[in-house]
N, C-alpha and C. Protein backbone atom coordinates (compact mmCIF):
# COMPACT_ATOMS: atom_id res chain seq x y z
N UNK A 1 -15.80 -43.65 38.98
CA UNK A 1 -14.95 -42.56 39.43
C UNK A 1 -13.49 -42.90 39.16
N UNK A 2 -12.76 -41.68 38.63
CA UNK A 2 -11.64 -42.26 38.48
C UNK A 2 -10.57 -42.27 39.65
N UNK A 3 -9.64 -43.34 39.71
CA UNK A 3 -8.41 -43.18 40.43
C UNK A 3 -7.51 -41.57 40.66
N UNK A 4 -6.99 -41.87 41.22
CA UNK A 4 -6.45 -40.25 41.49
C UNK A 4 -4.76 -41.35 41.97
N UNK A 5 -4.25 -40.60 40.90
CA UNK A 5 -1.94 -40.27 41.72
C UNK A 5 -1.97 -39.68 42.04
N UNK A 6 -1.19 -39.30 43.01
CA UNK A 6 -1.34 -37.56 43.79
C UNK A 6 0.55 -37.49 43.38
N UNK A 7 1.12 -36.83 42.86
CA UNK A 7 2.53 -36.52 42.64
C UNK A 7 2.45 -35.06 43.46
N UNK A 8 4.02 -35.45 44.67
CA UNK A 8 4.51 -33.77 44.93
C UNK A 8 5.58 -33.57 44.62
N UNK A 9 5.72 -31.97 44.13
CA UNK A 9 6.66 -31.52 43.28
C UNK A 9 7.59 -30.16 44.52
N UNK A 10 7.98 -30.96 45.15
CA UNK A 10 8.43 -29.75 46.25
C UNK A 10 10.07 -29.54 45.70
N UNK A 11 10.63 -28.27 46.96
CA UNK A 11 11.57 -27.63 46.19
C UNK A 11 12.25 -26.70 46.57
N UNK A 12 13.54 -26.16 46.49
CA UNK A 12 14.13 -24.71 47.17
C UNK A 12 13.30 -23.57 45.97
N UNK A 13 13.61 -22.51 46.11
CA UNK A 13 13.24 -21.62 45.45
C UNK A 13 14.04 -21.46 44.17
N UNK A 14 13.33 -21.31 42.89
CA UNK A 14 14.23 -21.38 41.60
C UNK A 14 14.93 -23.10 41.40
N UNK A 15 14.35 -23.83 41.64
CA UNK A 15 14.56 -25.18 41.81
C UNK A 15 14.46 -26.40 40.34
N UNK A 16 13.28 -25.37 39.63
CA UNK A 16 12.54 -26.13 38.74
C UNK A 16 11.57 -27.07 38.95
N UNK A 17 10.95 -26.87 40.42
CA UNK A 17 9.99 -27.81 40.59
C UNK A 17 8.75 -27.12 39.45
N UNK A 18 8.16 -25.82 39.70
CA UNK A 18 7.00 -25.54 38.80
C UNK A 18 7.16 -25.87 37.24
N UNK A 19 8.51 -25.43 36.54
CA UNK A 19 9.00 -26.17 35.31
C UNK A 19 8.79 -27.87 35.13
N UNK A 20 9.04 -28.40 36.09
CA UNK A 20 8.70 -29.78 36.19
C UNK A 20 7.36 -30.26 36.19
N UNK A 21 7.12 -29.51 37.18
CA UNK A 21 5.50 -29.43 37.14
C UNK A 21 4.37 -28.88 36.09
N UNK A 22 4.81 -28.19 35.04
CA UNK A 22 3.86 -28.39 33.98
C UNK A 22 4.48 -29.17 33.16
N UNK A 23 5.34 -29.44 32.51
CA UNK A 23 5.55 -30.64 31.92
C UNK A 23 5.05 -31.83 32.23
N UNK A 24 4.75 -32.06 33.55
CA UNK A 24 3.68 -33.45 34.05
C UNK A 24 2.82 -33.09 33.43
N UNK A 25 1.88 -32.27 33.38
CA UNK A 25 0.84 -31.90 32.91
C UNK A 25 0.68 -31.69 32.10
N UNK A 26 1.14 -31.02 31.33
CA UNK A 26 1.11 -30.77 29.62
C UNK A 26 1.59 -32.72 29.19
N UNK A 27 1.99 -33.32 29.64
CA UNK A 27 2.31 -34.93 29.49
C UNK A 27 1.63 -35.54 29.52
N UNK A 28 0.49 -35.25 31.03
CA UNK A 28 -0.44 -35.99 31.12
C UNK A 28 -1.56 -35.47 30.61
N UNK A 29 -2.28 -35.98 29.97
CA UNK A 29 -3.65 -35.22 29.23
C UNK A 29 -4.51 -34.32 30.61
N UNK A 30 -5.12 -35.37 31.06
CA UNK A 30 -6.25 -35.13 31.64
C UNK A 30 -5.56 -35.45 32.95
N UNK A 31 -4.69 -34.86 33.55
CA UNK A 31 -4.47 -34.28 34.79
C UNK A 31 -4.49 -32.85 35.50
N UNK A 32 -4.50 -32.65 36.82
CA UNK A 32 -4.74 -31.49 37.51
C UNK A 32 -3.12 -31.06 37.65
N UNK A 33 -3.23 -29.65 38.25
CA UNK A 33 -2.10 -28.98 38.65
C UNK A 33 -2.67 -27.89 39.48
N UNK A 34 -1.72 -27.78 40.83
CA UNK A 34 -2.11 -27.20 42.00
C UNK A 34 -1.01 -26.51 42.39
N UNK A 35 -0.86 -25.10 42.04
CA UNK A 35 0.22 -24.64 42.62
C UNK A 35 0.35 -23.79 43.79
N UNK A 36 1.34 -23.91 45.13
CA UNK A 36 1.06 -23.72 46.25
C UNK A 36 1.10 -21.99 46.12
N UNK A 37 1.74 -21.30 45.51
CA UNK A 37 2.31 -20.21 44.93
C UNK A 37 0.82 -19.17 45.16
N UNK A 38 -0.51 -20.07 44.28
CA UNK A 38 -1.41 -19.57 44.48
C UNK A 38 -2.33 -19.48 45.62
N UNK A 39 -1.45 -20.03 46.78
CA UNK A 39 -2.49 -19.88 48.06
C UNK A 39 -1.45 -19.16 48.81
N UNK A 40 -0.76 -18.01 48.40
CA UNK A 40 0.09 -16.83 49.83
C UNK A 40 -1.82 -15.86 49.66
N UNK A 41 -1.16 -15.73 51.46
CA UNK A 41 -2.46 -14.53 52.04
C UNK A 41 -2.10 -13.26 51.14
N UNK A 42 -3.11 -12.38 50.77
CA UNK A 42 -2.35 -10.64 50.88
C UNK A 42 -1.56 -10.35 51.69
N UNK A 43 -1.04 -9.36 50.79
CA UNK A 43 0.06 -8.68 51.54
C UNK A 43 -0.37 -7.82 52.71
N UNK A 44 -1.54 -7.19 52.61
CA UNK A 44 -1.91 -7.33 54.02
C UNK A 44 -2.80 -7.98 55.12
N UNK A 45 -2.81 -9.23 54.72
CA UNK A 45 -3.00 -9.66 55.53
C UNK A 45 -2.45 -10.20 57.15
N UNK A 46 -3.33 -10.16 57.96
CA UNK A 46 -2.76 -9.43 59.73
C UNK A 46 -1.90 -10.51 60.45
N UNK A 47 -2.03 -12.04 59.18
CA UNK A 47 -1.67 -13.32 59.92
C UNK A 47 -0.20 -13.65 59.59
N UNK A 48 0.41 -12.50 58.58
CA UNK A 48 1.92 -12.29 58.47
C UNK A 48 2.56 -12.36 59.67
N UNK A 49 3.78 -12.78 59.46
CA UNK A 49 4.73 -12.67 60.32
C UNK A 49 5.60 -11.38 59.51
N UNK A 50 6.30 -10.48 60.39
CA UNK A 50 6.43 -9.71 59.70
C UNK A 50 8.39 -9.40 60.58
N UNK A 51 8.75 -9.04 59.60
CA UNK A 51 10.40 -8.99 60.30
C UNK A 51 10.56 -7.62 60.36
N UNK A 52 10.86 -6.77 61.49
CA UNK A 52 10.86 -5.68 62.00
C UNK A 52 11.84 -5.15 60.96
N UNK A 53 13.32 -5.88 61.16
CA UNK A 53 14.46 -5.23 61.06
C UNK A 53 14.49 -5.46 59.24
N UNK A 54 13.73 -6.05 58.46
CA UNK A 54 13.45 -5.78 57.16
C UNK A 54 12.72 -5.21 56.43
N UNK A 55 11.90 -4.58 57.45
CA UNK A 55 9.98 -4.20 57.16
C UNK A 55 9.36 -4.77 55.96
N UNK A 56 9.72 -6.11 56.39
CA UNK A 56 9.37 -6.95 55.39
C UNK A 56 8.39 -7.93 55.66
N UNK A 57 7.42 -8.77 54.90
CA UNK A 57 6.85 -9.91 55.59
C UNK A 57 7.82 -11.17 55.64
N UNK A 58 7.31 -12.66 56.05
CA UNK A 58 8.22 -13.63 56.09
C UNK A 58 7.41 -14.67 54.98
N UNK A 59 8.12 -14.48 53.59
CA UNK A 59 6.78 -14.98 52.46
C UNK A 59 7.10 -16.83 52.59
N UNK A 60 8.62 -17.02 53.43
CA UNK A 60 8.62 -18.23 53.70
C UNK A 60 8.77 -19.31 54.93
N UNK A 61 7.30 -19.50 55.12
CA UNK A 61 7.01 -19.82 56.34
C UNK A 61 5.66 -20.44 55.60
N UNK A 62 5.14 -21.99 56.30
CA UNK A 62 3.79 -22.00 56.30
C UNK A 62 3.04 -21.20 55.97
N UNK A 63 2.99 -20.25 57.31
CA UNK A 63 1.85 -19.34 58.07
C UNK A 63 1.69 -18.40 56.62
N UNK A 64 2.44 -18.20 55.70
CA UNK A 64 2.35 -16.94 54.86
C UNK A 64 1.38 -17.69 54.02
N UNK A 65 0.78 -18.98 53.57
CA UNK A 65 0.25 -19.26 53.14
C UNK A 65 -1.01 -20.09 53.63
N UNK A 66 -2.16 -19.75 52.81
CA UNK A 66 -3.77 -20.34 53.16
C UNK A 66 -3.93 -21.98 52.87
N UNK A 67 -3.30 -22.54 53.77
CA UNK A 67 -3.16 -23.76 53.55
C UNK A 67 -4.11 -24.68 53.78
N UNK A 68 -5.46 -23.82 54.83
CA UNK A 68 -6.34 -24.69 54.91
C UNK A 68 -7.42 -24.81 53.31
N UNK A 69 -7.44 -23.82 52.56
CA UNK A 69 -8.15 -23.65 51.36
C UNK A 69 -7.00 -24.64 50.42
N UNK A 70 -5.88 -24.94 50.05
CA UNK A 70 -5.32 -25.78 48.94
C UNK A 70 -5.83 -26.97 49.83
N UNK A 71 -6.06 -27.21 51.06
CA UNK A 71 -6.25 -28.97 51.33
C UNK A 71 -7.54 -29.08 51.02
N UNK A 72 -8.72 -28.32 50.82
CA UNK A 72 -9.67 -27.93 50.83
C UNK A 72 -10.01 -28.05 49.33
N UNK A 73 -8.96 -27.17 48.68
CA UNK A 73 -9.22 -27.52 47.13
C UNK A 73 -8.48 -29.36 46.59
N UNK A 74 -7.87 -29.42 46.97
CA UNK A 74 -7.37 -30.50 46.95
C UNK A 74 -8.33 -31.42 47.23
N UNK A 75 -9.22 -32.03 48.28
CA UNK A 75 -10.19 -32.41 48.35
C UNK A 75 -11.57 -32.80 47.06
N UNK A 76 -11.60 -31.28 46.96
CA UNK A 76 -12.92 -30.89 45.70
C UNK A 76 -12.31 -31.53 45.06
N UNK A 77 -11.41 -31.56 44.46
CA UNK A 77 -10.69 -32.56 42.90
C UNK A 77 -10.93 -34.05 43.26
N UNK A 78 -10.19 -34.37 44.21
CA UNK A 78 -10.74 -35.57 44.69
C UNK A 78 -11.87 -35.99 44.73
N UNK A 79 -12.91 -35.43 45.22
CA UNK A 79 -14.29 -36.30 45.19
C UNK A 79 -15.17 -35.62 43.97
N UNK A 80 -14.32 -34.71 42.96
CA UNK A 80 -15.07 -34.20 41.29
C UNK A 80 -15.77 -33.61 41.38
N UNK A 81 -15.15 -32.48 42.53
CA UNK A 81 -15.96 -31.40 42.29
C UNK A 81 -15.49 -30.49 41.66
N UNK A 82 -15.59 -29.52 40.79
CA UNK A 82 -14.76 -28.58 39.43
C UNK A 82 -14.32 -26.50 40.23
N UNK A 83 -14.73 -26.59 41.33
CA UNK A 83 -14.63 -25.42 42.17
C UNK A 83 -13.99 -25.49 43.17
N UNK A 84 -13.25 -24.42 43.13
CA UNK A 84 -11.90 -24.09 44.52
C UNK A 84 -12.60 -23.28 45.54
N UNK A 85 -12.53 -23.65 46.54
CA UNK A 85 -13.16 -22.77 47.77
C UNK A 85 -12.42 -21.15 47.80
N UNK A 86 -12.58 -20.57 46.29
CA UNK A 86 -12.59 -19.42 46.11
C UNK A 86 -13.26 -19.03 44.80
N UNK A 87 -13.93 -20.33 44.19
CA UNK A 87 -15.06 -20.22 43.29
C UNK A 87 -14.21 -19.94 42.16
N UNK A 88 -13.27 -20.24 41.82
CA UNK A 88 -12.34 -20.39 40.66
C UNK A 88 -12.34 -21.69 40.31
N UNK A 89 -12.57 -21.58 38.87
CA UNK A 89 -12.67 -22.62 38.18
C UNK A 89 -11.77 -23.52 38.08
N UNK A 90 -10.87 -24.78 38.57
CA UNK A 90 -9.68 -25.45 38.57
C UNK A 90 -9.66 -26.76 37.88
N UNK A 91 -11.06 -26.72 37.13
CA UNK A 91 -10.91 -27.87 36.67
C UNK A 91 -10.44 -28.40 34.87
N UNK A 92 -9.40 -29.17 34.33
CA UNK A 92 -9.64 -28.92 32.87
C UNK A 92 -9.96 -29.37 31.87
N UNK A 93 -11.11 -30.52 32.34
CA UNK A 93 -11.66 -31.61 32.05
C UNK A 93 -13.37 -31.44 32.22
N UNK A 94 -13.88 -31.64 31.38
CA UNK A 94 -15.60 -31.97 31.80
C UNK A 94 -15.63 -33.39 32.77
N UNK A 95 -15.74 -32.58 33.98
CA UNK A 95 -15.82 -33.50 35.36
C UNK A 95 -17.29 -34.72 35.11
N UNK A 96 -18.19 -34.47 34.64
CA UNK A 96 -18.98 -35.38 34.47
C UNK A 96 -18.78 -36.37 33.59
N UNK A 97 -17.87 -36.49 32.80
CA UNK A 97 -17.16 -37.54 31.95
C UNK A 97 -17.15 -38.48 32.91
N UNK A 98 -16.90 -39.67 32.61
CA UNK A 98 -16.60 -40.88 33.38
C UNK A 98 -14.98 -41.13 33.20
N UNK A 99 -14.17 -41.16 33.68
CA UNK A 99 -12.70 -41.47 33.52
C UNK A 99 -12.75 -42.74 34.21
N UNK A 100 -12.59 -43.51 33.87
CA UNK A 100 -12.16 -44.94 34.64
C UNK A 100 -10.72 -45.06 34.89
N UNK A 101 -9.71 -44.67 34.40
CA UNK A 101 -8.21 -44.77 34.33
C UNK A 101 -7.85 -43.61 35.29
N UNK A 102 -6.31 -44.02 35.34
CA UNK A 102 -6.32 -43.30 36.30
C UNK A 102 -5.33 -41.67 36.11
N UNK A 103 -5.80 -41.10 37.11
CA UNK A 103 -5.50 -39.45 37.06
C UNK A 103 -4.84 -39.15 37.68
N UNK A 104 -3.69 -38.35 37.24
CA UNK A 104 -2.61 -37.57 38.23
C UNK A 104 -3.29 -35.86 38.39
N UNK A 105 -2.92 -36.01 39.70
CA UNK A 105 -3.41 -34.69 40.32
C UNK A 105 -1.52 -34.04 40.68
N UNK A 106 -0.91 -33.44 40.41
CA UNK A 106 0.17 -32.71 40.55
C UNK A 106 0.06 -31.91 41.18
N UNK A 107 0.82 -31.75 42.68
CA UNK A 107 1.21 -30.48 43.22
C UNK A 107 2.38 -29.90 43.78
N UNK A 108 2.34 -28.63 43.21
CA UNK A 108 3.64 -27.83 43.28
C UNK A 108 3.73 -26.94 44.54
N UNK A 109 4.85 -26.73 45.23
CA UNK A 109 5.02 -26.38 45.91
C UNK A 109 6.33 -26.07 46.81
N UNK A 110 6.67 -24.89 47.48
CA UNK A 110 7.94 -25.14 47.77
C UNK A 110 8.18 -25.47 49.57
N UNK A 111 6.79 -25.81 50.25
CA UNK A 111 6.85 -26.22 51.43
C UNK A 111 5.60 -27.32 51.32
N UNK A 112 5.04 -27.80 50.18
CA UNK A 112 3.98 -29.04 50.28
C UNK A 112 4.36 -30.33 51.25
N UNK A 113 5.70 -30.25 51.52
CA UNK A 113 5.67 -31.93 52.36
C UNK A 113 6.03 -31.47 53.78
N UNK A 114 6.31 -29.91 54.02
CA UNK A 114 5.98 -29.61 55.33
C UNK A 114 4.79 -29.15 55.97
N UNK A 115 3.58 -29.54 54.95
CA UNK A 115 2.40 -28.85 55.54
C UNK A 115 2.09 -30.55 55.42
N UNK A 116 1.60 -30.87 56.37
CA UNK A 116 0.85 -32.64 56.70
C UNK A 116 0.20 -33.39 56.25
N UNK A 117 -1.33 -32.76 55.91
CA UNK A 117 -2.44 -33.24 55.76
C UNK A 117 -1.71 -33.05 53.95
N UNK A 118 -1.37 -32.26 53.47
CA UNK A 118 -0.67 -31.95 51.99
C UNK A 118 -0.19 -32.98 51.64
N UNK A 119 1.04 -33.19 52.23
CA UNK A 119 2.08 -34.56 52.62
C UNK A 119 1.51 -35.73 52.24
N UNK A 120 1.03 -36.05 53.25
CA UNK A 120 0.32 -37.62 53.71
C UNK A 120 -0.44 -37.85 52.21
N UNK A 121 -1.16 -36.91 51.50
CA UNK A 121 -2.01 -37.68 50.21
C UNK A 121 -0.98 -37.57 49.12
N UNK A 122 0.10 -37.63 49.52
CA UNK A 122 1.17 -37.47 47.82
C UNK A 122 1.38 -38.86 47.70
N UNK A 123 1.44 -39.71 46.80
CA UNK A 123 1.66 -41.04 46.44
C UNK A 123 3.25 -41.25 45.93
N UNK A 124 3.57 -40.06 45.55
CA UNK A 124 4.75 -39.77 44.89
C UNK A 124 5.30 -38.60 45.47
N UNK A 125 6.90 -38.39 46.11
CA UNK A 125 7.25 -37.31 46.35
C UNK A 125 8.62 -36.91 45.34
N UNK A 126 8.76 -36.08 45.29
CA UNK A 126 10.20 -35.34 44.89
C UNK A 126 10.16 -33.75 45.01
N UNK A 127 11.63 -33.82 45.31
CA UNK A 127 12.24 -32.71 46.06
C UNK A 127 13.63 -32.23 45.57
N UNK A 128 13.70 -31.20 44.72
CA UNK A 128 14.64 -30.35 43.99
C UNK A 128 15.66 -30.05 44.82
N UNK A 129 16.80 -30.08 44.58
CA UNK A 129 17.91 -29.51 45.97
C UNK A 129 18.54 -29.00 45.46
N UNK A 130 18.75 -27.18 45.83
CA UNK A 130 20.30 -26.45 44.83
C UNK A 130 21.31 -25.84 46.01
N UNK A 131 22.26 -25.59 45.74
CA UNK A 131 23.45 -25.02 47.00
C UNK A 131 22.51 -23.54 46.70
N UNK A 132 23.44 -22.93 48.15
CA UNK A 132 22.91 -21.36 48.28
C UNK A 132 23.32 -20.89 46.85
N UNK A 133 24.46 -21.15 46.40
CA UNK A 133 24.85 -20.06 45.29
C UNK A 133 24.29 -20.39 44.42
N UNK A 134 23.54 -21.81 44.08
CA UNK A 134 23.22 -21.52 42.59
C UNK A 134 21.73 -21.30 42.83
N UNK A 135 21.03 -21.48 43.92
CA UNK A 135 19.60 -20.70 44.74
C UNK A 135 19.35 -19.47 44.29
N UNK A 136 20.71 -18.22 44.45
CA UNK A 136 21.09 -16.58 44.61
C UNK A 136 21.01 -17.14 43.65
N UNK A 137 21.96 -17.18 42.62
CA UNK A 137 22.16 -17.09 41.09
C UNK A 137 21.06 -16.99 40.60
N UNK A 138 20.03 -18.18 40.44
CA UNK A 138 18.82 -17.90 39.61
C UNK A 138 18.06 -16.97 40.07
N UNK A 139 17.77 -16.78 41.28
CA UNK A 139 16.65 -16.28 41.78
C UNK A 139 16.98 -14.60 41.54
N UNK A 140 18.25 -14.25 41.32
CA UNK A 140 18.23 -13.01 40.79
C UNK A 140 18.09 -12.54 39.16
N UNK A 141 17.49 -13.38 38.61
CA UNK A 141 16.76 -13.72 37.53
C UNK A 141 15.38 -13.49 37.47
N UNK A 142 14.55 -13.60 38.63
CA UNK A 142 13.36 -13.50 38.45
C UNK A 142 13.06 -11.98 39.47
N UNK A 143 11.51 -11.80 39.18
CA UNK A 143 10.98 -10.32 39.54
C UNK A 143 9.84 -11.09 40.65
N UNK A 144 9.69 -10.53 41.81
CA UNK A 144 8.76 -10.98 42.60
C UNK A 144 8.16 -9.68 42.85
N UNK A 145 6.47 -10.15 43.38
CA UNK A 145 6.21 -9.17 44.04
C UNK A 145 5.29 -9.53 44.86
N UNK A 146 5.68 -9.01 46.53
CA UNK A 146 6.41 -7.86 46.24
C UNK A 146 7.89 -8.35 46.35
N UNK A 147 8.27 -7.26 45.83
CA UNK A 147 10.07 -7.88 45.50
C UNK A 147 10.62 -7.87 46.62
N UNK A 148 12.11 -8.38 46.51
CA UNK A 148 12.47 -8.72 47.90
C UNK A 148 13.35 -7.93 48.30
N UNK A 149 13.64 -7.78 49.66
CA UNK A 149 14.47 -6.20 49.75
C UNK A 149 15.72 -6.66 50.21
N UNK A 150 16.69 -6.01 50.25
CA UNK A 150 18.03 -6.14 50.32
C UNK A 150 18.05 -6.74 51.87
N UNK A 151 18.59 -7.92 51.55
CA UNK A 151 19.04 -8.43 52.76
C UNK A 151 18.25 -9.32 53.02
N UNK A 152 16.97 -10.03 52.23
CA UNK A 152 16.04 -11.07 52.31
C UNK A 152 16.43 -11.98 52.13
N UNK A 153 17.27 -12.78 51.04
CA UNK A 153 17.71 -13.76 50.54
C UNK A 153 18.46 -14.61 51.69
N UNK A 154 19.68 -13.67 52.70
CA UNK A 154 20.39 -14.29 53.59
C UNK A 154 19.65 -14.32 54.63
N UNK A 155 18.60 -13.28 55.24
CA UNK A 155 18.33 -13.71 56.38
C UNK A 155 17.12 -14.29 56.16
N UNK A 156 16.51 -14.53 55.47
CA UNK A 156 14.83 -15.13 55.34
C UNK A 156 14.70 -16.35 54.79
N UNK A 157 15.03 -16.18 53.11
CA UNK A 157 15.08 -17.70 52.30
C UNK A 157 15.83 -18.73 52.37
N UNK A 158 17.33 -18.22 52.58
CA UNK A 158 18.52 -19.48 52.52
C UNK A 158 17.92 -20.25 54.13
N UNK A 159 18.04 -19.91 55.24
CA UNK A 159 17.89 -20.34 56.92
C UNK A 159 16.73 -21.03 56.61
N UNK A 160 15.50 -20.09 56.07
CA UNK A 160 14.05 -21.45 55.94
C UNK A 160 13.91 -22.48 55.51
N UNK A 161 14.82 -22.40 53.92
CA UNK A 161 14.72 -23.56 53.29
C UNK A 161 15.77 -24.59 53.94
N UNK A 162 16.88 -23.95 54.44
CA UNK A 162 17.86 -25.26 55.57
C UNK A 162 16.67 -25.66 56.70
N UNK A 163 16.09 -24.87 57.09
CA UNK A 163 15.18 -25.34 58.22
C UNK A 163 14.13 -26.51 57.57
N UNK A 164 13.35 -25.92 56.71
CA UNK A 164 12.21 -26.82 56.11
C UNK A 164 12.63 -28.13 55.82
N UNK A 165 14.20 -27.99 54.85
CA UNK A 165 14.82 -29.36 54.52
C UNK A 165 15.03 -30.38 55.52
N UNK A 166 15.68 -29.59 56.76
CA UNK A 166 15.47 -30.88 57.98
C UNK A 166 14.73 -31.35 58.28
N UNK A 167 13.49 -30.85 58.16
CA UNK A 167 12.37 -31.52 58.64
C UNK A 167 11.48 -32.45 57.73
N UNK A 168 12.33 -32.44 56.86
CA UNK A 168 11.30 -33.59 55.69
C UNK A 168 12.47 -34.26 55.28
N UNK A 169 13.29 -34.14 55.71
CA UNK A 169 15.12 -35.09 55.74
C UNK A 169 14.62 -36.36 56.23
N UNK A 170 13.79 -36.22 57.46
CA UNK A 170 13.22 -37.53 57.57
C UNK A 170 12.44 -38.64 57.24
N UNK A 171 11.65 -37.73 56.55
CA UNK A 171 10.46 -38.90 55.29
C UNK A 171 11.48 -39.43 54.24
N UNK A 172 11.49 -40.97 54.79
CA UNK A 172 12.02 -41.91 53.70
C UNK A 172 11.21 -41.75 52.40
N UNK A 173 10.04 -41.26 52.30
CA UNK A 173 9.72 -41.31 51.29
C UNK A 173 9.86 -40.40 49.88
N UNK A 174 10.61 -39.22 50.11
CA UNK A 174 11.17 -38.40 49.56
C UNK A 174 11.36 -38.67 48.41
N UNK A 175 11.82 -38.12 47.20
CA UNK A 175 13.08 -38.65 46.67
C UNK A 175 13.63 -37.44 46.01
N UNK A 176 14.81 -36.82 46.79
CA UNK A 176 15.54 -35.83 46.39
C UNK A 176 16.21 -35.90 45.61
N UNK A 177 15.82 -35.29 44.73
CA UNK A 177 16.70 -34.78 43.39
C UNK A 177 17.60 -33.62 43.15
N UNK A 178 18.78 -33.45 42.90
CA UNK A 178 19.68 -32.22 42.47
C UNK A 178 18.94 -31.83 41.10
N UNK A 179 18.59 -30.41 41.30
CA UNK A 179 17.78 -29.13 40.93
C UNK A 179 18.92 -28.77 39.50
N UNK A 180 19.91 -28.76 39.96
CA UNK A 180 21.09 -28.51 38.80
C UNK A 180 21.36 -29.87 37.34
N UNK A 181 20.69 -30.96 37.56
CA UNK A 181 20.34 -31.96 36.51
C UNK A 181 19.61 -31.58 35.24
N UNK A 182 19.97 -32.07 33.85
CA UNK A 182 19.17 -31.42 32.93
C UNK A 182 17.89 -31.32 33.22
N UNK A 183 16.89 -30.65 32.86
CA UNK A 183 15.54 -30.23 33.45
C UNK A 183 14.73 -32.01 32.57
N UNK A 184 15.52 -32.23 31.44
CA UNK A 184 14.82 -33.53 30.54
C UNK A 184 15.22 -34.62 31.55
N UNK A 185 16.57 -34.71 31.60
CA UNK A 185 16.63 -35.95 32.90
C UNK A 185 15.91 -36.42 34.13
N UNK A 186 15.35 -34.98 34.37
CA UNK A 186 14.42 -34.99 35.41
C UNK A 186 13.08 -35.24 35.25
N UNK A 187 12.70 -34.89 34.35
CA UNK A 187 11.54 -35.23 33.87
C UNK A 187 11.37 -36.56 33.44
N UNK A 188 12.50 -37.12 32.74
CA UNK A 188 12.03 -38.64 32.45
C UNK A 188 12.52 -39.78 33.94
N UNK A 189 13.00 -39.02 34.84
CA UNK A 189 13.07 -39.96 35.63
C UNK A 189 11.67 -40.10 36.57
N UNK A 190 11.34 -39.10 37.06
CA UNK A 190 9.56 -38.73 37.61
C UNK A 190 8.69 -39.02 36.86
N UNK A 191 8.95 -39.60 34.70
CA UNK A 191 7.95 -39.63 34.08
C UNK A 191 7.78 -41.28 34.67
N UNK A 192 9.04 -41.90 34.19
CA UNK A 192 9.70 -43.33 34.63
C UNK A 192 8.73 -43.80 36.18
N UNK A 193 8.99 -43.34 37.22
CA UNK A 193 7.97 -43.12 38.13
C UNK A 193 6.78 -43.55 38.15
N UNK A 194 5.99 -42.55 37.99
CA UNK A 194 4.74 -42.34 37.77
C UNK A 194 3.93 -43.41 36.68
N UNK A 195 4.82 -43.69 35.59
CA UNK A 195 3.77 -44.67 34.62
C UNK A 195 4.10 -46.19 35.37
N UNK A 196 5.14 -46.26 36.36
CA UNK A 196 5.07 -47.49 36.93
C UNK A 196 4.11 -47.66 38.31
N UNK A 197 3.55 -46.67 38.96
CA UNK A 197 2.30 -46.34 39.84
C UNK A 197 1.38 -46.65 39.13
N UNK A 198 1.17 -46.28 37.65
CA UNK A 198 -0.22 -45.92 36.91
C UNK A 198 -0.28 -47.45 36.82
């Protein structure tokens, strides 16, 4: 069975952690990639928190996401199994191969080291950091959906991600990176990393 790295790729929003994060992967042959992105509930789902005065949901918070299914899928990779406890195929390797060497499992995410059980199996952390303005700047670049409504950015995203950041301010094990660094610098410093784990 092979070894497993667990690398986390956490992050403010528009950060370049997911950019970072396939480049691990497209780097590493025969590694996984887990992005947290793909475990938010529906939009209607009843376990939203929902902000009156935006009639909006709160897409950043834990709770907006199915976090017991990524630890869950996370798991299956680990002990080689090729199915996500939503019967999606996640694997991109013929799992019955024998790999003796060892495997990076990558996960992306922009609250992975505030969810625990997530946390605790990363062998490797890093963490993207951008000011509010250059946060706004990009992020009005991209199209979400559902999109975000006027007045989301200040009262929802900027306060969470100051909130989330304090609370993983404390894991020495971090290693925060400025988000505004060439995207190559960054990459060869996490590549630098990782082949000294391997």
């Amino acid at each position: 069975m092979a070894r497993w790295l667990i690398v986390g790729i956490g992050g403010a929003t528009c950060s370049g952690k997911t950019t970072l994060s396939k480049k691990l992967h497209e780097f590493f042959k025969n590694s996984r990639l887990i992005n947290q992105d793909s475990y938010f509930l529906s939009e209607d789902d009843p376990r939203h928190v929902h902000i009156p005065e935006l009639n909006h949901h709160n897409w950043d918070i834990l709770t907006s996401l199915d976090t017991s299914r990524m630890y869950a899928d996370v798991l299956k990779i680990l002990s080689g199994s090729n199915r996500s406890s939503s019967g999606a195929n996640i694997n991109s390797l013929n799992i019955n191969k024998k790999i003796e060497e060892t495997r990076v499992l990558i996960l992306d995410g922009f609250l992975i080291f505030n969810d625990k059980p997530i946390a605790e199996l990363c062998n490797l952390k890093y963490f993207l950091t951008l000011t509010k303005q250059q946060c706004w700047e990009r992020r009005q670049q991209r199209v979400y959906d559902p999109p975000d409504v006027p007045g989301y950015f200040d009262k929802v995203i900027w306060p969470e991600y100051e909130k989330h950041l304090e609370e993983i301010k404390r894991e020495d094990k971090i290693n925060f990176i400025d988000g505004t660094m060439k995207q190559e610098e960054i990459f060869q410093r996490v590549l630098a990393d990782i082949s000294k784990a391997m």
